[in-house]
Protein backbone atom coordinates (compact mmCIF):
# COMPACT_ATOMS: atom_id res chain seq x y z
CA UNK A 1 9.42 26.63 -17.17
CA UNK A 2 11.38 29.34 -15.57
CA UNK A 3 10.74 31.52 -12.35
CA UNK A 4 10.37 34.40 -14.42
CA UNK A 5 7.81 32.81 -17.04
CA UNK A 6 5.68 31.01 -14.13
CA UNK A 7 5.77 34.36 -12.16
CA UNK A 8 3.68 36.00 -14.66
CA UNK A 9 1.58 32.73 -15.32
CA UNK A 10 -1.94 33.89 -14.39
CA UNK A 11 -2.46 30.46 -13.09
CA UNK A 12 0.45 30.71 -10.93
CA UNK A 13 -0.31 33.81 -9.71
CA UNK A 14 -3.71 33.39 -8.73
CA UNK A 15 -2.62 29.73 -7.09
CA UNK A 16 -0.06 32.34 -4.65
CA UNK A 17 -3.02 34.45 -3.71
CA UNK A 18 -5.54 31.09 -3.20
CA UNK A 19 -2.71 29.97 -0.92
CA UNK A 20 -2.39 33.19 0.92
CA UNK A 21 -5.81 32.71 2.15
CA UNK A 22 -5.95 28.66 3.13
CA UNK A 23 -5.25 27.50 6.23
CA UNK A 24 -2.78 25.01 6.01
CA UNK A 25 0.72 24.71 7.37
CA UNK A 26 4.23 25.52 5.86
CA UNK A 27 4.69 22.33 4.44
CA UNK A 28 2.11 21.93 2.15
CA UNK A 29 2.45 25.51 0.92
CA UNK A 30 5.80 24.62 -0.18
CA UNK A 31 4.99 21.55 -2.05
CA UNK A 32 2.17 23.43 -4.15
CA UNK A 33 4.87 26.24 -4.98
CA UNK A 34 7.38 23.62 -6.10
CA UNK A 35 5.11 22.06 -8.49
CA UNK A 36 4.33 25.73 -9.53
CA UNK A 37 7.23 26.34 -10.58
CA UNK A 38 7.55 23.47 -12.15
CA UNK A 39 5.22 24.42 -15.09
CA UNK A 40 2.34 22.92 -17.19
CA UNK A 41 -0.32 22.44 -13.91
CA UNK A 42 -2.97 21.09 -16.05
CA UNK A 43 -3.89 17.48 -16.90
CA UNK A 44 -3.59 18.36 -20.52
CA UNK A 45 -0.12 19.49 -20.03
CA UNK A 46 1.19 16.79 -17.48
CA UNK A 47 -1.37 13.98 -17.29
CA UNK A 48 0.58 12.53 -14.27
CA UNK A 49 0.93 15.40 -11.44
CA UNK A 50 -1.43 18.63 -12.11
CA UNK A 51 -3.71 20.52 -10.47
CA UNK A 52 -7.23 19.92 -9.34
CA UNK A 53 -10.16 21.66 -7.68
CA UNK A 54 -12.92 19.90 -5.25
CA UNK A 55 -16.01 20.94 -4.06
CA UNK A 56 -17.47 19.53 -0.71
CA UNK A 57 -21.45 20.46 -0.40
CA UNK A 58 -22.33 20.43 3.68
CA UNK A 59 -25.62 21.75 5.44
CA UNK A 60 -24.33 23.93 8.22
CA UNK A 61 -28.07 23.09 10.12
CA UNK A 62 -27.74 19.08 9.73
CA UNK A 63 -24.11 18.79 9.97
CA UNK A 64 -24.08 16.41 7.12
CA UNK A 65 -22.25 16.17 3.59
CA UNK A 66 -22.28 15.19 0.49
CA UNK A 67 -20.25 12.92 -1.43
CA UNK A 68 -20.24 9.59 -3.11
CA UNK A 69 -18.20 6.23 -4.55
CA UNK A 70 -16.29 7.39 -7.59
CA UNK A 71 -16.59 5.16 -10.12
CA UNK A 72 -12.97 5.07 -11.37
CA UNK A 73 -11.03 5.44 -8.24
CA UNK A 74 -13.27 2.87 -6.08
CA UNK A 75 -12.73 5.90 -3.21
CA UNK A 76 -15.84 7.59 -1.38
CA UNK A 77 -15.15 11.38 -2.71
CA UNK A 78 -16.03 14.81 -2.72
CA UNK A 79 -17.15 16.54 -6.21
CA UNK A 80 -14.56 17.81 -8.13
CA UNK A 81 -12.13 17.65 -11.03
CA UNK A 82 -8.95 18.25 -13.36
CA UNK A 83 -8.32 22.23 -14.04
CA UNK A 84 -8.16 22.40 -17.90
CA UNK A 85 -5.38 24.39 -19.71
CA UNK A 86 -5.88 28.00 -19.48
CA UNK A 87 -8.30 27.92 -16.83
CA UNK A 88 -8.23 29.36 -13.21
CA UNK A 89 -9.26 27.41 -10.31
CA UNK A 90 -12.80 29.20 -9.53
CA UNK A 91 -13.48 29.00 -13.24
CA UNK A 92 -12.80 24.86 -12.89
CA UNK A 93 -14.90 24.94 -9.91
CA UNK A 94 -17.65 26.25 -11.86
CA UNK A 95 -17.40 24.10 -14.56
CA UNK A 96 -17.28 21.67 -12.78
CA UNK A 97 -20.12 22.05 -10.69
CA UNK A 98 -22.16 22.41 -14.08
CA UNK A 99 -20.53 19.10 -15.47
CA UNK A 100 -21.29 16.92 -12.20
CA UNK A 101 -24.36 19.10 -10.47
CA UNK A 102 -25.88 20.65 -13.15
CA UNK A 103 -27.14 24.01 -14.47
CA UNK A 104 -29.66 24.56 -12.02
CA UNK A 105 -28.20 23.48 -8.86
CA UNK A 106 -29.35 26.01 -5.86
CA UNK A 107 -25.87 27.34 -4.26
CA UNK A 108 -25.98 29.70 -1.33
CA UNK A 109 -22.55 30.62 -1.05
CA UNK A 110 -19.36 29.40 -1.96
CA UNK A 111 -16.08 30.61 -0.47
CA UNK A 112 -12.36 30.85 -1.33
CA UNK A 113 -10.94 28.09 -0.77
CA UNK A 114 -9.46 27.22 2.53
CA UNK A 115 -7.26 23.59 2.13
CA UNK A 116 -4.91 22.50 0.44
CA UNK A 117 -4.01 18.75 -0.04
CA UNK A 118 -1.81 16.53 -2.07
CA UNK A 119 -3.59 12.98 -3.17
CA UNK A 120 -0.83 10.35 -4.46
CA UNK A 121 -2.74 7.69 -6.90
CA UNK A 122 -1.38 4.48 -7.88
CA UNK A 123 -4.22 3.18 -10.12
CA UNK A 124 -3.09 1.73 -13.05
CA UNK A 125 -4.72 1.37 -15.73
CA UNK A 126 -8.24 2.95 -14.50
CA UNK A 127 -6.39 6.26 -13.99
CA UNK A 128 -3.07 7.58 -15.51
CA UNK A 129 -2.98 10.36 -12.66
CA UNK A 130 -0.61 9.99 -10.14
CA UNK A 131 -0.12 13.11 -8.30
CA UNK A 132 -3.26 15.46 -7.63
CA UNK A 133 -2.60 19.13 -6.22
CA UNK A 134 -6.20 19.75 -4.73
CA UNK A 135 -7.47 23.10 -4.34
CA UNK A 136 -10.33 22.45 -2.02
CA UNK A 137 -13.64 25.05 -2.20
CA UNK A 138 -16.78 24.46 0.79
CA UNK A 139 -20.15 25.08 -0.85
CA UNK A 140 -22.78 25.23 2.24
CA UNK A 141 -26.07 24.36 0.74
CA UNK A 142 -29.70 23.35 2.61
CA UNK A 143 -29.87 19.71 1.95
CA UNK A 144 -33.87 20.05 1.40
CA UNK A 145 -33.34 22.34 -1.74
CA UNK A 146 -29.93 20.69 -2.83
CA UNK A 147 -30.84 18.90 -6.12
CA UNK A 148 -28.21 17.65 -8.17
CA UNK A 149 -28.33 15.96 -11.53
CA UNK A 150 -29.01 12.26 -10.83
CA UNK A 151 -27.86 11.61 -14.31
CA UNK A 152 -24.67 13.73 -13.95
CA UNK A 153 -23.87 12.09 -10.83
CA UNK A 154 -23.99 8.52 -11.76
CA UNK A 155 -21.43 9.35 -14.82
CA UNK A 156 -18.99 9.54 -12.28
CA UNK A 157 -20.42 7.87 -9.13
CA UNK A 158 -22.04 4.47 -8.50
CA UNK A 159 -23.67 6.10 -5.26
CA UNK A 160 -23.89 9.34 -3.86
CA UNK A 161 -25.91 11.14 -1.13
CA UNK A 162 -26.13 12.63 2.35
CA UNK A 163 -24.17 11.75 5.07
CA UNK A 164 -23.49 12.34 8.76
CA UNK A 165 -19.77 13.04 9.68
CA UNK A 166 -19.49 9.85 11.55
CA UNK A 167 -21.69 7.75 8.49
CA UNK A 168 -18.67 10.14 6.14
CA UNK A 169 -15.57 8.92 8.56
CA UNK A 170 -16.46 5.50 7.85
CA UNK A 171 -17.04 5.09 4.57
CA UNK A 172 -14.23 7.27 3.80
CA UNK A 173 -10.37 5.81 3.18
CA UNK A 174 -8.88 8.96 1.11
CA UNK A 175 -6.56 11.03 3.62
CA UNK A 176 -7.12 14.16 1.57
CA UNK A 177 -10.71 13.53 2.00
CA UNK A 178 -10.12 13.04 5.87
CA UNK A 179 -9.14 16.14 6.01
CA UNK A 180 -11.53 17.95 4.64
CA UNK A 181 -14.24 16.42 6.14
CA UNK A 182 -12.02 17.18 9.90
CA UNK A 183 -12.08 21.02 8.40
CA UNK A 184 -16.01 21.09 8.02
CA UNK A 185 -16.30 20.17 11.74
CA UNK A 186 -14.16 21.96 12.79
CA UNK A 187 -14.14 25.16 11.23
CA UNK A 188 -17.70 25.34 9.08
CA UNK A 189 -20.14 23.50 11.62
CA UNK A 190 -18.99 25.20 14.79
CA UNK A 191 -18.95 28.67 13.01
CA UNK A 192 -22.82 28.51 12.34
């Protein structure tokens, strides 16, 4: 693809104005806009290196979050998932939150997104992926009214539930998930 043709891409485009808004350093800002420019973002397009969105539930009064083991990639993870091929990444994210949460999942608020990481897999044959551009979104919910779909879940997770950050740190292996678990104490907790 050339500059020209992924300047006009609506994916790329919103992906320069989702970056615009994350914190994240230089670095990693110029790795997503080289894959840009690469072209075809999706899985669909590129099964090995495309772009993905996650979604990390915390409770801003317990300080806990929650995740669980994914099934395929023996890692304790965040929700989230592939963007499809002519989708944007907030219509992914809710998508996705149908597919793996369910219709009727209470959501107080979810925000732009605000990190960036880059996940390297080497998991042959369980997954052909092996480069994930994560577009990470921060959905505070109350843990007492935060009902996911059991059944959804377990399609993609052998476990899955609440967690203290220090329960999450060591359970947790997956840098990219590191990180966004250092962001929601950091910047979520201590803001509320």
């Amino acid at each position: 693809m050339n500059e020209e043709s992924t300047q006009e891409d609506p994916f790329v485009l919103r992906m320069r104005e989702l970056m615009s808004a994350c914190a994240h350093g230089k670095g990693i800002e110029a790795v997503f806009v080289r894959r840009l420019m690469e072209g075809r973002p999706t899985r669909d397009e590129n099964p090995e290196s495309h772009f993905c969105v996650y979604f990390a539930a915390y409770d801003p009064k317990s300080g806990r979050v929650f995740f669980g083991l994914h099934k395929k990639s023996g890692l304790w993870l965040f929700n989230g998932g592939h963007v499809d091929r002519g989708e944007l990444p907030e219509e992914a994210l809710r998508r996705e939150i149908v597919e793996e949460w369910g219709p009727d999942t209470a959501i107080s608020t979810v925000e732009m997104p605000q990190l960036l990481t880059v996940t390297e897999i080497d998991n042959l044959p369980m997954q052909t992926c092996r480069a994930h551009y994560n577009i990470w979104f921060f959905v505070s919910v109350d843990e007492r009214n935060f009902r996911p779909d059991s059944s959804r879940m377990d399609t993609e997770f052998s476990e899955f539930g609440w967690h203290s950050l220090e329960e999450a740190r060591g359970k947790v292996t997956d840098g990219s998930t590191l990180e966004a678990i250092s962001l929601i104490e950091r910047d979520l907790l201590r803001n509320t």
